[in-house]
N, C-alpha and C. Protein backbone atom coordinates (compact mmCIF):
# COMPACT_ATOMS: atom_id res chain seq x y z
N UNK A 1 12.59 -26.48 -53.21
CA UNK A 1 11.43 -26.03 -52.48
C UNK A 1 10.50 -25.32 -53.44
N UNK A 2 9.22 -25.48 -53.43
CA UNK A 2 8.30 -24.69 -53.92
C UNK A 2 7.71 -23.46 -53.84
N UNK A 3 7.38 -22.74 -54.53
CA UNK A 3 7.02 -21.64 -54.06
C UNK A 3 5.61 -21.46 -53.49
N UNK A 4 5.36 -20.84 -52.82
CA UNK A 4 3.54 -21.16 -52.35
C UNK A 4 3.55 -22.10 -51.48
N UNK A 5 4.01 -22.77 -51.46
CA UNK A 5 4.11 -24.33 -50.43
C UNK A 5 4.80 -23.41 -48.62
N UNK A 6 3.74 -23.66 -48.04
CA UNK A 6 3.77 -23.67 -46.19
C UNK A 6 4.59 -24.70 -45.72
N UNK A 7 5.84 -24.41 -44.66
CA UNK A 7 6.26 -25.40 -44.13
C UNK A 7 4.79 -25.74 -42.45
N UNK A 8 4.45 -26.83 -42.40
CA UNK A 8 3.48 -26.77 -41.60
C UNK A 8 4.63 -27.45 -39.75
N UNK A 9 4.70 -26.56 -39.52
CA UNK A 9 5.49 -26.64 -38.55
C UNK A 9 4.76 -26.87 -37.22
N UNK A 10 3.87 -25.78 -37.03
CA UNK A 10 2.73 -26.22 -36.24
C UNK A 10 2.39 -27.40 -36.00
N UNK A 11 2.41 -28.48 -36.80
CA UNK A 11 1.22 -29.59 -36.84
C UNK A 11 2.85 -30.54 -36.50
N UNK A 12 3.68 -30.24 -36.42
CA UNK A 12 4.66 -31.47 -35.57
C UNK A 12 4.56 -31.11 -34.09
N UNK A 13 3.94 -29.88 -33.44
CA UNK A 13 4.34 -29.65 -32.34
C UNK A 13 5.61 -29.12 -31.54
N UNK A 14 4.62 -28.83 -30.65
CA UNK A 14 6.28 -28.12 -29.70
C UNK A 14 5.55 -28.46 -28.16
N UNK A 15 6.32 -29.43 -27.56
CA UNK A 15 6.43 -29.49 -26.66
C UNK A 15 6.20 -28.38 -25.19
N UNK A 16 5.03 -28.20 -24.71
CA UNK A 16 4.73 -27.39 -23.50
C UNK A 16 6.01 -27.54 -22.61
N UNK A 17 6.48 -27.06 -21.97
CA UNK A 17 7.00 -27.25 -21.02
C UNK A 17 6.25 -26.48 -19.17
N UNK A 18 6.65 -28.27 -18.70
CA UNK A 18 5.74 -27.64 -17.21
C UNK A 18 6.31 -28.21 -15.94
N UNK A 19 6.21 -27.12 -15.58
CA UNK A 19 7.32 -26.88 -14.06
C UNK A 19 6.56 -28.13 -13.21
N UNK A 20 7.48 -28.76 -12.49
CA UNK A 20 7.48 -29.38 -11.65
C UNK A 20 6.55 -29.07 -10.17
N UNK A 21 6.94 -27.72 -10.09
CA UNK A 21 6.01 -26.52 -8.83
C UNK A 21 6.10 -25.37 -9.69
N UNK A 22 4.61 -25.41 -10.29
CA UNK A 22 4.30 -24.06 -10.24
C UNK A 22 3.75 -22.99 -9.15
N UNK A 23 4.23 -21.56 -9.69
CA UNK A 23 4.47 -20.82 -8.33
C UNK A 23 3.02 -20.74 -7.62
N UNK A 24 2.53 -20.98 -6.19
CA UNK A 24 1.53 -20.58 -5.36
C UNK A 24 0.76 -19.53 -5.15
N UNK A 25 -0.16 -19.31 -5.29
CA UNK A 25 -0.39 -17.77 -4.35
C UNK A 25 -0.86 -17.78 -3.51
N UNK A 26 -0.75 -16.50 -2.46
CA UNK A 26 -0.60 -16.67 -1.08
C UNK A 26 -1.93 -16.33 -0.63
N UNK A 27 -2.84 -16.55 -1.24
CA UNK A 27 -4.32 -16.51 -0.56
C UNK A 27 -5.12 -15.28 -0.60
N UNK A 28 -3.95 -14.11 -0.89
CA UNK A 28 -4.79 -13.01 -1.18
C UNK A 28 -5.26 -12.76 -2.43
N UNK A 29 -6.41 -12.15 -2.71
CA UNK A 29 -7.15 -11.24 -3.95
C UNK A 29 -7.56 -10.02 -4.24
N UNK A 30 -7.90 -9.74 -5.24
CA UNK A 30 -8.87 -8.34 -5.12
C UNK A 30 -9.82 -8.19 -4.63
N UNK A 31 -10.56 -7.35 -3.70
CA UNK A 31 -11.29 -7.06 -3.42
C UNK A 31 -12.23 -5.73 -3.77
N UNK A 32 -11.54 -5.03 -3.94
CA UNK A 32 -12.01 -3.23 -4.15
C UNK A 32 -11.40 -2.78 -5.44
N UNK A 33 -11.81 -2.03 -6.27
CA UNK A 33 -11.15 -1.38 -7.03
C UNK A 33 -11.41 0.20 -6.56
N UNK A 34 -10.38 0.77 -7.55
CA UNK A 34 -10.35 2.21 -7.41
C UNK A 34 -9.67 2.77 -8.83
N UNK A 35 -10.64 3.40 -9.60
CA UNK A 35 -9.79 3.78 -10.95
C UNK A 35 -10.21 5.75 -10.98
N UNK A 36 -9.13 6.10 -11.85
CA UNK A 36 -8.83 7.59 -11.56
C UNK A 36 -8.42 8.01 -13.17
N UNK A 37 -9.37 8.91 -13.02
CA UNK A 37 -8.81 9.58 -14.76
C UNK A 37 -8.98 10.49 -14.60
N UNK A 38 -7.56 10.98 -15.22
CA UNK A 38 -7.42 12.31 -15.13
C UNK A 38 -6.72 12.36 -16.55
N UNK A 39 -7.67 13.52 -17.17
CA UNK A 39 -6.85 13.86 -18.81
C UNK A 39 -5.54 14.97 -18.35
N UNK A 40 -5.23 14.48 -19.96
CA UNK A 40 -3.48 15.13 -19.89
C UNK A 40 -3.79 16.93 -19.95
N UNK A 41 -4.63 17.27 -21.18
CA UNK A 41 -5.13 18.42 -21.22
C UNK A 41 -5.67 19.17 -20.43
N UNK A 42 -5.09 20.32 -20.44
CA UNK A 42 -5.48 21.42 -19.49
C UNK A 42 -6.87 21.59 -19.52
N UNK A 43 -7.43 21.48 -18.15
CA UNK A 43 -8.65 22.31 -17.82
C UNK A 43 -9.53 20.89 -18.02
N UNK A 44 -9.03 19.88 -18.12
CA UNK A 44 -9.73 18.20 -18.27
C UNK A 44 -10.18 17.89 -17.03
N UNK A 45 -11.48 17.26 -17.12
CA UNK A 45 -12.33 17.06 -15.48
C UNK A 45 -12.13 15.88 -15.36
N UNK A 46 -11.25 15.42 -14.11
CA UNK A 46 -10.93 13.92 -13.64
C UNK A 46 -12.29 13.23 -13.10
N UNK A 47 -12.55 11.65 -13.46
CA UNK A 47 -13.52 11.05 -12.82
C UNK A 47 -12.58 9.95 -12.24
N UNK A 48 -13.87 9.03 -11.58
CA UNK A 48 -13.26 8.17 -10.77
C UNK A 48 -14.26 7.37 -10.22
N UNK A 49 -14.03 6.05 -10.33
CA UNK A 49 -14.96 5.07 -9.67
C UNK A 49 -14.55 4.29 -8.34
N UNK A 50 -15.19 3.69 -7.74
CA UNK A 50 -14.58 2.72 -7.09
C UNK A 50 -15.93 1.94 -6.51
N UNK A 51 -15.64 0.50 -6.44
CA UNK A 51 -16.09 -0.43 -6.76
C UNK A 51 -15.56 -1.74 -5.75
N UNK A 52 -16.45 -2.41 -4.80
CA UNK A 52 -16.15 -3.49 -3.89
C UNK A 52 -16.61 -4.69 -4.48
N UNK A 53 -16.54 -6.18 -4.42
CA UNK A 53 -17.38 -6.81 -4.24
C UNK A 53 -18.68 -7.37 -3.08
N UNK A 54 -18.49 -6.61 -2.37
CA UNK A 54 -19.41 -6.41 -1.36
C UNK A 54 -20.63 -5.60 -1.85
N UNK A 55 -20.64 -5.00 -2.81
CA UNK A 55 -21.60 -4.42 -3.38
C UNK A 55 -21.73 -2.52 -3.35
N UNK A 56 -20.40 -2.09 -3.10
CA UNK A 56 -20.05 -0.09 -2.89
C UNK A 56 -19.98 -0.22 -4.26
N UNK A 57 -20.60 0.27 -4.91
CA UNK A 57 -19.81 1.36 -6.53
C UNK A 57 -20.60 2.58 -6.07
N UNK A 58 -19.70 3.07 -6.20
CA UNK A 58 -19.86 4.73 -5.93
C UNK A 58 -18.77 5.22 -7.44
N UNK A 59 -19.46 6.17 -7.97
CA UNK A 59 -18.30 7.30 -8.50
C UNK A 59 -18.12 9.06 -8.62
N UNK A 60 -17.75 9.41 -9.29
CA UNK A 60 -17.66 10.58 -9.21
C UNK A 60 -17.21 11.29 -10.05
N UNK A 61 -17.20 12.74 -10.65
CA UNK A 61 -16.63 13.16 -11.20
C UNK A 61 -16.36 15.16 -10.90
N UNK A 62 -15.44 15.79 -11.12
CA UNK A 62 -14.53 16.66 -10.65
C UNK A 62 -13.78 16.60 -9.95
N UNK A 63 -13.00 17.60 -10.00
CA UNK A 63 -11.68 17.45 -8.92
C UNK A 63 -12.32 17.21 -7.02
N UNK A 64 -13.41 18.04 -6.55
CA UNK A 64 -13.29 18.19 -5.00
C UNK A 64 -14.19 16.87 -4.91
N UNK A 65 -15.10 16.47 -5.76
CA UNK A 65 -15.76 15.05 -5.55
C UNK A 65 -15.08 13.91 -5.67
N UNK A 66 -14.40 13.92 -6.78
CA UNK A 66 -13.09 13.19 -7.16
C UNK A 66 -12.52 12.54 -5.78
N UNK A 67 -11.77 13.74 -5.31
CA UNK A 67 -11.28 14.03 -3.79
C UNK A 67 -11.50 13.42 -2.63
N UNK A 68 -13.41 13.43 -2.91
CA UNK A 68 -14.11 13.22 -1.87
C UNK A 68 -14.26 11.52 -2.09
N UNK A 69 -13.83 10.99 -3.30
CA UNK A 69 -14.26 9.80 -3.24
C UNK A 69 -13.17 8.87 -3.25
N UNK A 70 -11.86 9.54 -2.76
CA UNK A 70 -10.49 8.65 -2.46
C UNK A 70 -10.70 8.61 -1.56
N UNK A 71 -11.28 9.70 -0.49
CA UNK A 71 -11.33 9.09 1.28
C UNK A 71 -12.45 8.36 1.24
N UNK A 72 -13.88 8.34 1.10
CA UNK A 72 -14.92 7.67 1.05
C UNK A 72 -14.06 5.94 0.63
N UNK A 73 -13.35 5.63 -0.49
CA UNK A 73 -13.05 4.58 -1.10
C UNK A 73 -11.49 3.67 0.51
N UNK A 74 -10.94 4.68 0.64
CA UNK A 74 -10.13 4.31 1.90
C UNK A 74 -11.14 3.74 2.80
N UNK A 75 -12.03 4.58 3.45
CA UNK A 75 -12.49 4.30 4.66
C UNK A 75 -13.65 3.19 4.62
N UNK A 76 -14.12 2.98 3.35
CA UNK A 76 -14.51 1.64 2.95
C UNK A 76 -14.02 0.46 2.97
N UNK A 77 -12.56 0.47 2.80
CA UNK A 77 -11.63 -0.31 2.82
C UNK A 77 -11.56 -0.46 4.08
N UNK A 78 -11.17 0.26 5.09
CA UNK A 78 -11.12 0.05 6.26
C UNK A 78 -12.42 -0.88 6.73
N UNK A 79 -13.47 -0.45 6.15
CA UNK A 79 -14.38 -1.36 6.90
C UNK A 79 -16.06 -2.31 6.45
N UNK A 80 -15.36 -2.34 5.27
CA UNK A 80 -15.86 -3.45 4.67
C UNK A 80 -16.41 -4.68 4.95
N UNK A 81 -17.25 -5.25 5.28
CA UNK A 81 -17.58 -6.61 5.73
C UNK A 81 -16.64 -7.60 5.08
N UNK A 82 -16.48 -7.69 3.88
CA UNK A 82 -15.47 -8.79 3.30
C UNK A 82 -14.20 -8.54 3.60
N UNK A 83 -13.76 -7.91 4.31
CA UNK A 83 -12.26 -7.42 4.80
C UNK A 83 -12.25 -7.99 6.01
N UNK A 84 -13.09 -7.51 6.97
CA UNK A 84 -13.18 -7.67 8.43
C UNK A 84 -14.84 -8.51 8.14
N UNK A 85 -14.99 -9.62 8.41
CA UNK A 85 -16.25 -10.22 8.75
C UNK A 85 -16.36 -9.87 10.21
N UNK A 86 -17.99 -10.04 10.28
CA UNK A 86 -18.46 -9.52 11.46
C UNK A 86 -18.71 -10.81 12.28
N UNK A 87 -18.70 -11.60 12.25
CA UNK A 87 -18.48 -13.44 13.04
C UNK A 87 -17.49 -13.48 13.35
N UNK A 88 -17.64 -14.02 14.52
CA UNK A 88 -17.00 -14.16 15.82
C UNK A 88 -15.98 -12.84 16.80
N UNK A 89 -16.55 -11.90 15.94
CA UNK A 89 -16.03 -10.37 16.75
C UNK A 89 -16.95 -10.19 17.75
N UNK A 90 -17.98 -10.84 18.18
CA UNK A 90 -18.59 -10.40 19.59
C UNK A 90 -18.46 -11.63 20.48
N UNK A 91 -17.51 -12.33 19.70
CA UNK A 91 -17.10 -13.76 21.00
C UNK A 91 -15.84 -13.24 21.64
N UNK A 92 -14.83 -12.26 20.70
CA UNK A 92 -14.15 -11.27 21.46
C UNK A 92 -14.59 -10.82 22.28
């Protein structure tokens, strides 16, 4: 064998291997985010965003706004147009 000389191994390939059934998913996605930072260091001011595709970004930053924007981000969730569409709820 030479020295300097590459075995080119790559260029024979390797065979993919592919499942017969790959696994499904069950129809759900993301919809909302919610991210939270909080530093490790003492006396560090947590922020926090949160973010729909429906079009909410709201964020925030300190602890009681912070606070204020985990329930705001819940109760969005709760009632979101892309969660609950508003068609065919008044044929109910």
């Amino acid at each position: 064998m030479s020295v300097g000389v590459l075995k080119v191994a790559a260029r024979k390939g390797v065979p993919i291997a592919l499942r017969s059934n790959p696994p499904q998913g069950d129809g759900r996605y993301p919809v909302a985010w919610l991210h939270i930072s909080a530093p490790r260091r003492c006396g560090g001011t947590p922020t926090a965003t949160s973010k729909c595709l429906c079009g909410w970004d709201r964020s925030a930053v300190g602890h009681t706004r912070v606070l204020a924007l985990i329930e705001a981000h819940t109760a969005h969730r709760d009632a979101c147009p892309l969660r609950h569409p508003q068609e065919g709820r008044a044929a109910a």
